[in-house]
C-alpha atoms as a PDB file:
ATOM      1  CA  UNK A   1      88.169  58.483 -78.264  1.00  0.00           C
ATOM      2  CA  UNK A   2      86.320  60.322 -75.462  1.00  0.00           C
ATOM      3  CA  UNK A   3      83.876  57.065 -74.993  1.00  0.00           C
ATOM      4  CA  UNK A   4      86.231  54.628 -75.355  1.00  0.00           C
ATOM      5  CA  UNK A   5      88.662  56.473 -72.406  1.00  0.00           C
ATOM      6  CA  UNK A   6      85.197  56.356 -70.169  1.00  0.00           C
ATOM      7  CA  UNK A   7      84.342  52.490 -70.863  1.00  0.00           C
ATOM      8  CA  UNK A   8      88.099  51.706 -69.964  1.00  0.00           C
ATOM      9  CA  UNK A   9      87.628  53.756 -66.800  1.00  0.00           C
ATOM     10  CA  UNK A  10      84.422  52.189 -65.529  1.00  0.00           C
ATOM     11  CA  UNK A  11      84.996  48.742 -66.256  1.00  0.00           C
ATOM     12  CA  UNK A  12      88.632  49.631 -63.886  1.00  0.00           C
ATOM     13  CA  UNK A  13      86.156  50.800 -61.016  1.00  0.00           C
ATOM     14  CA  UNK A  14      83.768  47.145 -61.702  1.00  0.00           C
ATOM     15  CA  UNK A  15      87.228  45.395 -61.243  1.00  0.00           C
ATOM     16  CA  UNK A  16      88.135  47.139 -58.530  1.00  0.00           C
ATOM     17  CA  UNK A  17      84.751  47.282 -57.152  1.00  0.00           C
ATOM     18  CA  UNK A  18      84.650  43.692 -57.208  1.00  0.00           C
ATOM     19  CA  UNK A  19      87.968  42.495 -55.796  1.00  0.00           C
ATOM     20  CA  UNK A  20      87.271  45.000 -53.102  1.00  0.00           C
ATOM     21  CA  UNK A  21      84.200  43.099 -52.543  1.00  0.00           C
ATOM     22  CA  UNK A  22      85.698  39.897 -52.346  1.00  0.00           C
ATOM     23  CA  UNK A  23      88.017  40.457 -50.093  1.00  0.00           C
ATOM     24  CA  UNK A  24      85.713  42.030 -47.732  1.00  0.00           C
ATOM     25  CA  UNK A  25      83.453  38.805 -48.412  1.00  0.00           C
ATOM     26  CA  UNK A  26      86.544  36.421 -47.627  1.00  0.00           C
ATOM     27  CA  UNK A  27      87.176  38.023 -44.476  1.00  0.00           C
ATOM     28  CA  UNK A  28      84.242  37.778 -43.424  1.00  0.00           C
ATOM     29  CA  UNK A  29      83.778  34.252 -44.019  1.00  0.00           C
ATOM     30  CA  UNK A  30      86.994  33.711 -42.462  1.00  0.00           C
ATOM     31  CA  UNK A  31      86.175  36.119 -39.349  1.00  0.00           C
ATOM     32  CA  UNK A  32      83.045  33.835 -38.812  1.00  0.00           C
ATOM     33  CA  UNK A  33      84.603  30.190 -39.234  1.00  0.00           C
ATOM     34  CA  UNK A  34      87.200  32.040 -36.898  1.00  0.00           C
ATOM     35  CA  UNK A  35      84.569  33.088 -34.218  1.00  0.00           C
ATOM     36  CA  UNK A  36      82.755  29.237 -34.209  1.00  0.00           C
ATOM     37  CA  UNK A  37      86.125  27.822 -33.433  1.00  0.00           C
ATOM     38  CA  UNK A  38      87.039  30.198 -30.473  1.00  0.00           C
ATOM     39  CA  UNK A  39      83.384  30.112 -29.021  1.00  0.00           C
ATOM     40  CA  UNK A  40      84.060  26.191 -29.639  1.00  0.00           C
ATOM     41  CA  UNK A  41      86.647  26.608 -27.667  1.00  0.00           C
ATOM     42  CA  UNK A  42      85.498  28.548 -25.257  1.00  0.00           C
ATOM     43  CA  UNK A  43      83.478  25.368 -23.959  1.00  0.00           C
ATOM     44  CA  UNK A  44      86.359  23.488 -23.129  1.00  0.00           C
ATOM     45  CA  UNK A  45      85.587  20.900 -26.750  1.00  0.00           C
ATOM     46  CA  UNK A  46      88.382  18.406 -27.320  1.00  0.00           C
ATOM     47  CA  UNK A  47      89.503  19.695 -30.662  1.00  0.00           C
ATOM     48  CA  UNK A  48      90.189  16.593 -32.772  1.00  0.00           C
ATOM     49  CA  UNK A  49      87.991  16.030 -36.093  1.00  0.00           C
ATOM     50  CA  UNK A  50      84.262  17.792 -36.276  1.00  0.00           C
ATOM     51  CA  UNK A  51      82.412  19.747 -37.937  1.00  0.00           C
ATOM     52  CA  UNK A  52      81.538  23.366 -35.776  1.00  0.00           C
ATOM     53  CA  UNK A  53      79.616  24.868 -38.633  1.00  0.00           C
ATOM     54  CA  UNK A  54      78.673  26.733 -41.491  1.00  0.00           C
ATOM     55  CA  UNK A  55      79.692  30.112 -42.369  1.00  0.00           C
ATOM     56  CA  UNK A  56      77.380  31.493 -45.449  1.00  0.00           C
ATOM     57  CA  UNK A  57      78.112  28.870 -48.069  1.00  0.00           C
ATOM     58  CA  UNK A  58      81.387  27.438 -46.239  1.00  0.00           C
ATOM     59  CA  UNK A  59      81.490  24.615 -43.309  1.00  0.00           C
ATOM     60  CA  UNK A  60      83.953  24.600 -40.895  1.00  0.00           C
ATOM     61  CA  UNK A  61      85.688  21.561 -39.844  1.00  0.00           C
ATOM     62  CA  UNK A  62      89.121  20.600 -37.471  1.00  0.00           C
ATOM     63  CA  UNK A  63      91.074  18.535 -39.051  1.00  0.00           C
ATOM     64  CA  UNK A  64      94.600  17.140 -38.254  1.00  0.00           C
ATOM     65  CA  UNK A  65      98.017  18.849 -39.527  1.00  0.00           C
ATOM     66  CA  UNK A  66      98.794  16.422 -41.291  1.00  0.00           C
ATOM     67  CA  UNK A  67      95.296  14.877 -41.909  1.00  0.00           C
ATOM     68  CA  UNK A  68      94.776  11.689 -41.060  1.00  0.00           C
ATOM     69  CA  UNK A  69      92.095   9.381 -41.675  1.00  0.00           C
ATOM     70  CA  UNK A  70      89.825  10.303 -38.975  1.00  0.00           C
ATOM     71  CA  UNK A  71      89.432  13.710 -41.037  1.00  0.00           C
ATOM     72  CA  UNK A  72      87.883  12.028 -44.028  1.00  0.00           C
ATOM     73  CA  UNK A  73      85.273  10.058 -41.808  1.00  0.00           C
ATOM     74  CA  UNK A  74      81.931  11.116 -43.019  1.00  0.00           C
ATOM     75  CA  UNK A  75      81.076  11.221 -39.406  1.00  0.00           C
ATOM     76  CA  UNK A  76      83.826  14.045 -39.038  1.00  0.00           C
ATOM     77  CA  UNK A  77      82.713  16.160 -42.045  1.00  0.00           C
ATOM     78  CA  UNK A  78      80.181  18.757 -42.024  1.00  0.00           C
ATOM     79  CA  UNK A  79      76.539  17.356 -42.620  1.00  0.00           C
ATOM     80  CA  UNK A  80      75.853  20.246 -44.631  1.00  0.00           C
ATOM     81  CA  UNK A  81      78.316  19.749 -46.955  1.00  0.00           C
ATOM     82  CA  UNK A  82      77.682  16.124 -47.836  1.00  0.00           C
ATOM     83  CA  UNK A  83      74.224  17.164 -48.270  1.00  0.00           C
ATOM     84  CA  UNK A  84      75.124  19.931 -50.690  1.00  0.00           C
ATOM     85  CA  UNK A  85      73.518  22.807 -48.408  1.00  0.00           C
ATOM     86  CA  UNK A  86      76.959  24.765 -48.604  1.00  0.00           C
ATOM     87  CA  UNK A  87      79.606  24.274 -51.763  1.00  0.00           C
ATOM     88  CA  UNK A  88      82.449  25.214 -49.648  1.00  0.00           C
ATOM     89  CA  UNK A  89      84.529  24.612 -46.920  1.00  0.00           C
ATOM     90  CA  UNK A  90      87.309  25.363 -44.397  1.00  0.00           C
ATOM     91  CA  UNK A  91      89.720  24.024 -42.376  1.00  0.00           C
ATOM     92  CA  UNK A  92      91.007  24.948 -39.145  1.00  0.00           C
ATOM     93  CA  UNK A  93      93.144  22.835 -36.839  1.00  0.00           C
ATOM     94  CA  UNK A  94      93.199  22.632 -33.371  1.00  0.00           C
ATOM     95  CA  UNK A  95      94.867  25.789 -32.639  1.00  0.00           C
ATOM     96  CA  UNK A  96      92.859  28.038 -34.205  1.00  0.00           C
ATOM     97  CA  UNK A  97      94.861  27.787 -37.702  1.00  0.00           C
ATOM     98  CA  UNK A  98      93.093  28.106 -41.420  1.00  0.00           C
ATOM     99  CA  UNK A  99      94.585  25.130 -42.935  1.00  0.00           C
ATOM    100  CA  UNK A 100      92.704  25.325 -46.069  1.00  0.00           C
ATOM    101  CA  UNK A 101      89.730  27.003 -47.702  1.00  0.00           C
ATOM    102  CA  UNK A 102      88.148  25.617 -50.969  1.00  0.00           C
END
């Protein structure tokens, strides 16, 4: 009864261990996509539908609210994601907004 009371108890901690984890991990990702679009910004770019980045395994693109078609122009998507580099992305519109993240 004694062992089966521990194994309950860690694999609580491993949970909580690892959604404590990933939240940390999210906001970080989200911090960083966060920091390309405000030093984007910070250079005067005309926000309209690019790519500014990759964070870890995530690129970071502005898209419209609603999207048009000028956001699914390969030209306006992040290189690194059509190539497969990163399996991830985000998007932020031109105010600074996370739209999406998948």
């Amino acid at each position: 009864m004694k062992n089966k009371f521990l194994i309950i108890i860690l694999i609580l901690i491993l949970v909580i261990g690892f959604y404590i984890f990933s939240k940390i991990k999210t906001n970080s990702i989200l911090n960083c996509a966060l920091d390309l679009y405000n030093n984007a910004k910070k250079t005067g770019i005309n926000f309209s539908s690019q790519c500014l980045g990759t964070c870890g395994n995530y690129a970071v693109d502005i898209v419209h609210v609603p999207r048009t078609n000028e956001d699914n122009l390969i030209e306006n998507q992040c290189k690194d994601y059509i190539d497969k580099k990163v399996n991830h992305f985000i998007e932020i519109d031109k105010d600074g907004n996370i739209v999406r993240k998948i």
